[in-house]
C-alpha atoms as a PDB file:
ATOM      1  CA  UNK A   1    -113.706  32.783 -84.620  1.00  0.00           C
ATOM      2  CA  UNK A   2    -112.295  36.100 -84.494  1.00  0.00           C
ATOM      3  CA  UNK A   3    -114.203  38.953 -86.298  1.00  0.00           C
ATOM      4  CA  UNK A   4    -113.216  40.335 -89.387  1.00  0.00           C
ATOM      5  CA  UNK A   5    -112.045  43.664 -88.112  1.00  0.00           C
ATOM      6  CA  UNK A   6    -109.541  42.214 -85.688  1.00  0.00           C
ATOM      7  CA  UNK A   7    -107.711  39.612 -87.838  1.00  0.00           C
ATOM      8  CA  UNK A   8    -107.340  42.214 -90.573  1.00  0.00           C
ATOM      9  CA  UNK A   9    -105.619  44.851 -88.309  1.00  0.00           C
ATOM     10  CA  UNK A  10    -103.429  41.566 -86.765  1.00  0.00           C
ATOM     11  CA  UNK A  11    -102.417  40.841 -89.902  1.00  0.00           C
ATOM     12  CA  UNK A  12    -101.356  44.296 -90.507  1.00  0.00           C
ATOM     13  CA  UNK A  13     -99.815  44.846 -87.274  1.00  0.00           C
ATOM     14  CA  UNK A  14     -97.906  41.564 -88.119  1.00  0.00           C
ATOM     15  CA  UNK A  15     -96.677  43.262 -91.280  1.00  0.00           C
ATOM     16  CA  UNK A  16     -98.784  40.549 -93.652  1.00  0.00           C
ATOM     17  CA  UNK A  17     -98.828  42.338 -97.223  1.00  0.00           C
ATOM     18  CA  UNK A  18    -102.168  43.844 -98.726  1.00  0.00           C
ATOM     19  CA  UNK A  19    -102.542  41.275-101.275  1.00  0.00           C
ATOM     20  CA  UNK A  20    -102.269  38.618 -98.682  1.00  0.00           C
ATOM     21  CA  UNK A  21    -104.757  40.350 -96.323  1.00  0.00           C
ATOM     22  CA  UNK A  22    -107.104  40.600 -99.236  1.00  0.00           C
ATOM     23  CA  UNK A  23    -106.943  37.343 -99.519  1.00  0.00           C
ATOM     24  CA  UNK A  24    -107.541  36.353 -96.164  1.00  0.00           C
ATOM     25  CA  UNK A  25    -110.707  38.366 -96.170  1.00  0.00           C
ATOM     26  CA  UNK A  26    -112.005  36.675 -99.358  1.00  0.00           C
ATOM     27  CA  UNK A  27    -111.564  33.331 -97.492  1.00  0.00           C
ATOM     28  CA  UNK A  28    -112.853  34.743 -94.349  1.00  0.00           C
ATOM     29  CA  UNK A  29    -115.972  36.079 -95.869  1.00  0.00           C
ATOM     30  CA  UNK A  30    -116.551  33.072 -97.860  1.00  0.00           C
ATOM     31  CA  UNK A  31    -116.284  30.456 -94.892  1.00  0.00           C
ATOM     32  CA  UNK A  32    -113.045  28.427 -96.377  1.00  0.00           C
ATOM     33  CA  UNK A  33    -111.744  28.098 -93.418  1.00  0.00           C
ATOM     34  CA  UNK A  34    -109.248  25.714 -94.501  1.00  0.00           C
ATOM     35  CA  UNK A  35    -107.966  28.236 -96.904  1.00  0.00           C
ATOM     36  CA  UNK A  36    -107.805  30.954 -94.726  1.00  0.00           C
ATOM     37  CA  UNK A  37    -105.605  28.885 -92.429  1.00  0.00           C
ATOM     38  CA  UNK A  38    -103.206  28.584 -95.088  1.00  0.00           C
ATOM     39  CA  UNK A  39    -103.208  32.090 -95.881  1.00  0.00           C
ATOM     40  CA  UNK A  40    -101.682  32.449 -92.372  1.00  0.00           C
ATOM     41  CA  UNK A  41     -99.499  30.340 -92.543  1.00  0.00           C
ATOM     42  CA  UNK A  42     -98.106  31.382 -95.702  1.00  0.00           C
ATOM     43  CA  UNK A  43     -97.798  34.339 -93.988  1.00  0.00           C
ATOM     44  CA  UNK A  44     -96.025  33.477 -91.160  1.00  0.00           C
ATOM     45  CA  UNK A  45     -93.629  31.600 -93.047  1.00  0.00           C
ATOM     46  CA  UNK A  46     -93.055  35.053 -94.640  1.00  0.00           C
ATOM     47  CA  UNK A  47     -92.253  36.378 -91.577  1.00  0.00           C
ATOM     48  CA  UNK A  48     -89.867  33.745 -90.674  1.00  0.00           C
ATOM     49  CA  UNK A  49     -88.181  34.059 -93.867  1.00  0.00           C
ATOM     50  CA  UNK A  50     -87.751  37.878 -92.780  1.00  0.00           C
ATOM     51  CA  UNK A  51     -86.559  37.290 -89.934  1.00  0.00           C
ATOM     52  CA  UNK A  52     -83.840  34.875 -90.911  1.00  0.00           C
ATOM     53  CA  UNK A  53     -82.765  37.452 -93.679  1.00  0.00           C
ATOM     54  CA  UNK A  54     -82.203  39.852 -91.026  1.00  0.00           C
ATOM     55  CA  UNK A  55     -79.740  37.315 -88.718  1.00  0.00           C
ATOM     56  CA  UNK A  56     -77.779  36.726 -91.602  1.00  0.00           C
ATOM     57  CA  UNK A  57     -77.624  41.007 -92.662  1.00  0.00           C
ATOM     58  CA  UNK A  58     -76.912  40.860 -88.627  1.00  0.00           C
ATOM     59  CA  UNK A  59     -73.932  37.621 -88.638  1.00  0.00           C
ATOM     60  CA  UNK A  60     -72.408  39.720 -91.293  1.00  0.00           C
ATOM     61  CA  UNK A  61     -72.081  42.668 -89.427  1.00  0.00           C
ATOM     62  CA  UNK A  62     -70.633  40.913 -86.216  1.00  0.00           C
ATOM     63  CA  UNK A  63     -68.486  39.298 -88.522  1.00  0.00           C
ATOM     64  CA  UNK A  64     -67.070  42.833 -89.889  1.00  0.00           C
ATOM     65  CA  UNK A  65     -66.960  43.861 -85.935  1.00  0.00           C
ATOM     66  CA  UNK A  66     -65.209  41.246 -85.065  1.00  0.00           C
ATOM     67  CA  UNK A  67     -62.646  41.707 -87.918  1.00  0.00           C
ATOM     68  CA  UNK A  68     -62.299  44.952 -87.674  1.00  0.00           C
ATOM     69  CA  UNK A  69     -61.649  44.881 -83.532  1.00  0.00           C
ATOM     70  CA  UNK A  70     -58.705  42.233 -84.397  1.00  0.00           C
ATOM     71  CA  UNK A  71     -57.021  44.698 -86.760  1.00  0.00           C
END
């Protein structure tokens, strides 16, 4: 498993919020492995979530291009 140090400054570096990474330690530190594990993922659906936010913010704005080039 990875150490303690490392997952907490992936997380981080993946953008995972402080409450989340809290609780990610608290599993980690406790051996719940299986909760940990859905920490993650919770997290990465997160992410996902973020990123599909952004393609719509971006759709809209090559919609507004695209009107705006036909007149």
């Amino acid at each position: 498993m990875v150490d303690w140090a490392s997952m907490r400054e992936c997380m981080t570096d993946a953008g995972c919020s402080e409450p989340a990474i809290r609780r990610a330690e608290h599993f980690y530190q406790n051996g719940s492995a299986e909760d940990l594990m859905r920490c993650l993922r919770s997290c990465r659906c997160d992410a996902l979530e973020a990123i599909h936010e952004k393609q719509k913010q971006l759709d809209r704005l090559d919609k507004l291009i695209r009107e705006t080039k036909n007149g």
